[in-house]
Protein backbone atom coordinates (compact mmCIF):
# COMPACT_ATOMS: atom_id res chain seq x y z
CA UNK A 1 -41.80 23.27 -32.28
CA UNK A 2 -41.22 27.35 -33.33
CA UNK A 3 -41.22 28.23 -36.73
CA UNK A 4 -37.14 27.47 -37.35
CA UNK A 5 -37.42 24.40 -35.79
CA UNK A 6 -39.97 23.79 -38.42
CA UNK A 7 -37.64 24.74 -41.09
CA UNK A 8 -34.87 23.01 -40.20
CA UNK A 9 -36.69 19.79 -40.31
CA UNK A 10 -37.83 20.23 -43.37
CA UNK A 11 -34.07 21.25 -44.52
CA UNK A 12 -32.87 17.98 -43.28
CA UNK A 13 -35.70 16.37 -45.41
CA UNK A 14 -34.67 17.96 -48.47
CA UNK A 15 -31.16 17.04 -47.51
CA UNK A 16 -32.13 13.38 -46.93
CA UNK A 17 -33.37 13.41 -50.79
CA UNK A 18 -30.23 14.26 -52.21
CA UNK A 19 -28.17 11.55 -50.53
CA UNK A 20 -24.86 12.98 -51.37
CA UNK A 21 -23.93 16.61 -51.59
CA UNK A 22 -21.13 19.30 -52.37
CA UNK A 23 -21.23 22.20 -50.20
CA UNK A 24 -19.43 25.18 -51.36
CA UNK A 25 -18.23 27.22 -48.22
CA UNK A 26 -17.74 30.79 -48.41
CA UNK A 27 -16.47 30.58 -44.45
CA UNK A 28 -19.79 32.61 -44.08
CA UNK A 29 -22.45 32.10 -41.70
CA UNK A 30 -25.15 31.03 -43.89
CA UNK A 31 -23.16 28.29 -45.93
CA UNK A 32 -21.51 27.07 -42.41
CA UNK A 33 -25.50 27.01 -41.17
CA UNK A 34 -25.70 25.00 -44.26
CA UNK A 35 -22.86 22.52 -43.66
CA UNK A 36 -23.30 22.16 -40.26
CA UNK A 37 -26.93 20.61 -40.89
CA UNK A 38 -26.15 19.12 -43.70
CA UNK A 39 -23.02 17.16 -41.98
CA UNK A 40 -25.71 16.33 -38.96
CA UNK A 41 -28.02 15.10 -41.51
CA UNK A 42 -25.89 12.58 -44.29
CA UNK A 43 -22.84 12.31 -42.60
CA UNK A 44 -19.41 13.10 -43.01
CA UNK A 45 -18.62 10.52 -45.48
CA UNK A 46 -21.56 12.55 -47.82
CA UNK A 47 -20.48 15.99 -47.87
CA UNK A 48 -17.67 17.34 -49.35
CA UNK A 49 -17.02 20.62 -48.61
CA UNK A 50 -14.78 23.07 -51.18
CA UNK A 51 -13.55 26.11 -50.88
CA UNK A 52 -12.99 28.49 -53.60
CA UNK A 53 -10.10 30.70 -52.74
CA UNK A 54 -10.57 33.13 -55.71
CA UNK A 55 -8.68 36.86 -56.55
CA UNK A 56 -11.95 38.18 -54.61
CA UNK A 57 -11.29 36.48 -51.30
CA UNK A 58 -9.79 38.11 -48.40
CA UNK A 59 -6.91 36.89 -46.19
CA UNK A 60 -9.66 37.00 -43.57
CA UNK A 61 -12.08 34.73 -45.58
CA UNK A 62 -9.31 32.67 -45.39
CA UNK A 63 -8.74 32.55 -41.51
CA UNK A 64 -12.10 31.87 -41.40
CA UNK A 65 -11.56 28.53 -43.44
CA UNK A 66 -8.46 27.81 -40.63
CA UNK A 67 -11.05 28.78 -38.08
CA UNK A 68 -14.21 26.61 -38.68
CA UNK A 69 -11.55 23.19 -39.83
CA UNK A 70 -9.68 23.45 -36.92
CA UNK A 71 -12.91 23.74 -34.53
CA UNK A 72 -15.07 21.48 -36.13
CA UNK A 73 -12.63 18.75 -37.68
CA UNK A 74 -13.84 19.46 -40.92
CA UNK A 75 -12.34 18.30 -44.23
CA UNK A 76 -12.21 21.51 -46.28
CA UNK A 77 -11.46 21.36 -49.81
CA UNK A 78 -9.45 24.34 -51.09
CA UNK A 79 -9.90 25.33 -55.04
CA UNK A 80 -7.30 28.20 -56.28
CA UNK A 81 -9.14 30.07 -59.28
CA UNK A 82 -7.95 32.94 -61.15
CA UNK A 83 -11.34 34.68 -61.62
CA UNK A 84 -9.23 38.15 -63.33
CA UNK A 85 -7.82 36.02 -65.73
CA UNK A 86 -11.97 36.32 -66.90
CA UNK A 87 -11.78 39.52 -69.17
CA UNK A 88 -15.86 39.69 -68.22
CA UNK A 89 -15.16 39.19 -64.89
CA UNK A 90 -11.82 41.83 -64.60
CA UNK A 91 -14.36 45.13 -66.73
CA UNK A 92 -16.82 44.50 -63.36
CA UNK A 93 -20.32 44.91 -65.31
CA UNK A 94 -23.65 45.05 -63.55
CA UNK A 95 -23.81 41.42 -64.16
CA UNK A 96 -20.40 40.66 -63.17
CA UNK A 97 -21.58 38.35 -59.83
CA UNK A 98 -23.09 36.39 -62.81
CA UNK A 99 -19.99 35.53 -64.79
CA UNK A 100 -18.24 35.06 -61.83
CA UNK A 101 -20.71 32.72 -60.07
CA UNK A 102 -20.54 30.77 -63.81
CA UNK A 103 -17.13 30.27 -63.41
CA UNK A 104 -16.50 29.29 -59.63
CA UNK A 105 -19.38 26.96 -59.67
CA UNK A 106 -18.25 25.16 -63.22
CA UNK A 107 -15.18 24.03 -61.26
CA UNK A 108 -17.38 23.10 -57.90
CA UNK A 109 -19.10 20.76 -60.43
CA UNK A 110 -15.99 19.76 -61.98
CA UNK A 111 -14.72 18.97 -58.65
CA UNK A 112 -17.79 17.16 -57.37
CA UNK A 113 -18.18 14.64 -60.41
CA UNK A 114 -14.35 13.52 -58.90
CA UNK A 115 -16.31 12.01 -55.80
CA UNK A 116 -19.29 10.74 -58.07
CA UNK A 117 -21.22 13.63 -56.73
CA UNK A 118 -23.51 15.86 -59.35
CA UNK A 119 -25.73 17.65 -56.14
CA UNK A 120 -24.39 21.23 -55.25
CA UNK A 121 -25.39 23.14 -52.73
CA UNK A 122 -24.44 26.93 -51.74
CA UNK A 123 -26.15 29.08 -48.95
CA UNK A 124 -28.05 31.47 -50.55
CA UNK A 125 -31.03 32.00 -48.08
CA UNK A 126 -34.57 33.67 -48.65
CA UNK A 127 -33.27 36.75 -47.39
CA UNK A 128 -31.18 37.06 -50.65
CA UNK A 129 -34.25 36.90 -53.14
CA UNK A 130 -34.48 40.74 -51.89
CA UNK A 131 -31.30 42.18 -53.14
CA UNK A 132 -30.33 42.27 -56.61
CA UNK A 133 -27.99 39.16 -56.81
CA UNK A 134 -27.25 38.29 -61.08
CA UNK A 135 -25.47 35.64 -59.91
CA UNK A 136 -28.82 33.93 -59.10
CA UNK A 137 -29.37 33.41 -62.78
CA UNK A 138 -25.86 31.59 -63.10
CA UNK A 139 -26.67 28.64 -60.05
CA UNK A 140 -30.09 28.28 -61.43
CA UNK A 141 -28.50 27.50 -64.83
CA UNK A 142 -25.79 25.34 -63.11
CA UNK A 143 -28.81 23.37 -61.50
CA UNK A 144 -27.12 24.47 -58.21
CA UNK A 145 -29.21 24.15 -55.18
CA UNK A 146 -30.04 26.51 -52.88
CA UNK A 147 -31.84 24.25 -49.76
CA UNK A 148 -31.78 27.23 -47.22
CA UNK A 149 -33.72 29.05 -49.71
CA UNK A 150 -36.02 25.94 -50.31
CA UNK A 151 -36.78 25.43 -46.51
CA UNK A 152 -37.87 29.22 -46.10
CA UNK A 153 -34.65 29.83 -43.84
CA UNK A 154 -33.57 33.93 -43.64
CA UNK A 155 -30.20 35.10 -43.13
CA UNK A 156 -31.36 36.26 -39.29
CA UNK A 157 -32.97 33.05 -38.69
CA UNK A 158 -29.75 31.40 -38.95
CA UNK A 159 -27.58 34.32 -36.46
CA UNK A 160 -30.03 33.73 -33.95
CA UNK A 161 -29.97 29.90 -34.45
CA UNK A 162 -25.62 30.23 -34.25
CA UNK A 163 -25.05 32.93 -31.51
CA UNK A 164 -26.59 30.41 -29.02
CA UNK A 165 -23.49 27.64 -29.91
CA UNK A 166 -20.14 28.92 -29.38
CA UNK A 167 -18.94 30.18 -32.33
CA UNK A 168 -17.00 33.68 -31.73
CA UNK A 169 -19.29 36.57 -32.90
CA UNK A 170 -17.05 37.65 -35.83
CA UNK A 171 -17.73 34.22 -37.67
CA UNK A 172 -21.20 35.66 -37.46
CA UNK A 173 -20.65 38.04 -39.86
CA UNK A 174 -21.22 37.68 -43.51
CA UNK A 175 -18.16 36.70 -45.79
CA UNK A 176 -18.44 39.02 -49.41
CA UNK A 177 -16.43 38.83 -52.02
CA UNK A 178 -14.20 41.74 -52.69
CA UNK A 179 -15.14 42.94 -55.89
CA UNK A 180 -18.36 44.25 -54.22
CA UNK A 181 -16.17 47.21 -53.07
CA UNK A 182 -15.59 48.66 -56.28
CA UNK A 183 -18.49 50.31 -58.81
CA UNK A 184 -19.47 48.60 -61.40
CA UNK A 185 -17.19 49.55 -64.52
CA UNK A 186 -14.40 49.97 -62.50
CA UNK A 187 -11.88 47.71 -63.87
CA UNK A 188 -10.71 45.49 -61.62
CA UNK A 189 -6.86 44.48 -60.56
CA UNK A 190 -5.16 42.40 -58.04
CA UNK A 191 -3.33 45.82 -57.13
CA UNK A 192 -6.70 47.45 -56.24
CA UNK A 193 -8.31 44.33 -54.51
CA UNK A 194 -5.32 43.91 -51.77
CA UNK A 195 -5.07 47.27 -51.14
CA UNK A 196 -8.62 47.08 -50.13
CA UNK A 197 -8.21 43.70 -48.14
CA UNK A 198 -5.22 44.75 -46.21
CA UNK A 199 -7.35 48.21 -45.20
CA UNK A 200 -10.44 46.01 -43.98
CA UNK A 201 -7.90 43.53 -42.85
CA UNK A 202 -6.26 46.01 -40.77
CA UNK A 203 -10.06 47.06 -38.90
CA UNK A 204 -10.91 43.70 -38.56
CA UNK A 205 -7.54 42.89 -36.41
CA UNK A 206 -8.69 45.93 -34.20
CA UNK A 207 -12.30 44.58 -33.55
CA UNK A 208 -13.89 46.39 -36.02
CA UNK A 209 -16.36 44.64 -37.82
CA UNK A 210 -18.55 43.66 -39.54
CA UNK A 211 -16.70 46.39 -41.93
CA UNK A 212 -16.90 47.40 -45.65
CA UNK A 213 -14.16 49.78 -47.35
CA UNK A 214 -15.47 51.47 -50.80
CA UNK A 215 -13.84 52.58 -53.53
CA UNK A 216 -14.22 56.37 -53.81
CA UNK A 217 -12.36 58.12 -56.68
CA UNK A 218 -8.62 58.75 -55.05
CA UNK A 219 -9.69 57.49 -51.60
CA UNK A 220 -12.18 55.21 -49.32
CA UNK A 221 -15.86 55.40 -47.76
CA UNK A 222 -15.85 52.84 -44.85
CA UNK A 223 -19.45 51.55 -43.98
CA UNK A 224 -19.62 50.61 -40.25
CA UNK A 225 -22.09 49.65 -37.76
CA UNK A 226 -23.06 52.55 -35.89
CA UNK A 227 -21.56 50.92 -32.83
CA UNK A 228 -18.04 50.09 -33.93
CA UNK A 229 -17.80 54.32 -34.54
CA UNK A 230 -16.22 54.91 -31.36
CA UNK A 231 -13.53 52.01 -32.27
CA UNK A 232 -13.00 53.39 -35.35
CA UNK A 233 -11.75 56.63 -33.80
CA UNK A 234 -9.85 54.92 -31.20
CA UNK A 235 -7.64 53.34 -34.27
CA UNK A 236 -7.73 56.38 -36.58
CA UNK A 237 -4.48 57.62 -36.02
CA UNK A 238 -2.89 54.09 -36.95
CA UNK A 239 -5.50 53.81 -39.68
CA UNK A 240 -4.22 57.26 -41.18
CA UNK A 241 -0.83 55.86 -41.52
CA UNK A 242 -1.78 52.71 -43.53
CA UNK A 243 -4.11 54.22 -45.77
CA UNK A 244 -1.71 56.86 -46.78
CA UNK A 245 1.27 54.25 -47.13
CA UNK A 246 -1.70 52.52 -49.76
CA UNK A 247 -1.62 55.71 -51.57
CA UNK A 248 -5.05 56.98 -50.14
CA UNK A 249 -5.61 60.60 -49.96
CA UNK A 250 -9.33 60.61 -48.71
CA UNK A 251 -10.87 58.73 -45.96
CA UNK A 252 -14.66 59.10 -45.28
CA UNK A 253 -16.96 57.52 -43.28
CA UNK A 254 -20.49 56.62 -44.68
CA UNK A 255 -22.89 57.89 -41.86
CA UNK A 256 -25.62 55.82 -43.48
CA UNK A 257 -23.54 52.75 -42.13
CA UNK A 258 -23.12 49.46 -43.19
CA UNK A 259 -25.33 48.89 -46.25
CA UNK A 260 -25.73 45.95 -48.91
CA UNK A 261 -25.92 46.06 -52.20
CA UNK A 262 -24.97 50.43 -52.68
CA UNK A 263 -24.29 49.98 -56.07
CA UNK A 264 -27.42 49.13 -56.88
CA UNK A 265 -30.00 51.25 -54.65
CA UNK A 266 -29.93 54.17 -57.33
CA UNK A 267 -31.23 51.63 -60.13
């Protein structure tokens, strides 16, 4: 047995403990590695999965959600939460992801006690106790679990577990919420946030991802892989014309690439 074998056995042991469970699905691939054992494990009849489609999420976040139901059969819950109508939440502060995680998973719980379920689970691995995450602080408050986490299980553990099944490489990706493209006291609209979506949206359409557009003062930095560069030039014409329809006078691209967490490396 290799060493993720190992962990996944002891996932499905903690999973076994907890009888019946709430998943909360980002339509990432670490919560769908998470929902996809713990469905193997208890049964469909004890999971419920939900779905928080938030002012954050992207229309591709949500074909993700269309993607994984319709090829798995799942039973997805969808939640519609106005997270700007959160005046903490709308001035983006450092700790923003911490207000925000309070308030999504207060209605996951909310939700779960309708099934007689108090266990909550999100896929937060061990590769995220490395990056500054606030929100952390909220699920540990909530009592929210974090299994993946428990069982040792990194974020490249579970892409090498799911490119061998025959899931299509985008779902591979990582699904992040889109306040993460603004810096922090930035104050955040619904204006802002789709313009951004509709930008990624647009690369993503054209094969290029995984892709994150930034908030520069009167313009955009796009973080890329430093394979999807050449694709990214083979669209630019067409990607001219949208941004400047969005009111975008600069375009840059971040020749550091695709980073995580680049509003908080200078901290």
């Amino acid at each position: 047995m290799n060493s993720l074998d190992k962990k996944i056995e002891d996932l499905k042991i903690i999973l076994r403990k907890l009888n019946k469970v709430v998943v909360a699905f980002s339509g990432g691939k670490d919560s769908f590695f998470l929902m996809k054992i713990a469905l193997e494990t208890l049964g469909k009849e004890n999971v419920k999965i939900i779905f928080i489609n938030s002012d954050f999420i992207s229309e591709n976040d949500k074909k993700r959600i269309d993607y994984f139901e319709e090829k798995y059969d799942l039973d997805i819950i969808v939640l519609d939460i106005k997270v700007l109508d959160n005046q903490k939440i709308i001035k983006n502060p450092k700790d923003r992801c911490y207000f925000c995680k309070s308030f999504i998973f207060d209605n996951i719980i909310d939700k779960g006690k309708e099934f007689g379920i108090d266990k909550v689970l999100d896929g937060t691995t061990l590769s995220d106790m490395d990056e500054f995450r606030p929100g952390l602080k909220a699920l540990e408050e909530l009592q929210i679990l974090s299994p993946l986490k428990d069982a040792g299980i990194s974020s490249a553990e579970i892409v090498n577990y799911l490119k061998n099944g025959d899931i299509d490489s985008y779902y591979l990706t990582s699904s992040a919420c889109l306040a993460t493209r603004f810096p922090y006291d930035f104050e955040l609209s619904e204006k802002e946030i789709r313009k951004f979506d509709r930008i990624e949206g647009f690369m993503v359409d054209n094969g290029v991802y995984p892709i994150r557009v930034r908030y520069i003062e009167e313009g955009i930095r796009i973080e890329a892989e430093e394979n999807n560069i050449n694709k990214i030039f083979e669209i630019k014409n067409r990607l001219i014309a949208l941004c400047k329809k969005e009111g975008i006078r600069f375009i840059t691209l971040d020749l550091e690439g695709l980073r995580s967490g680049v509003w908080d490396k200078d901290e």
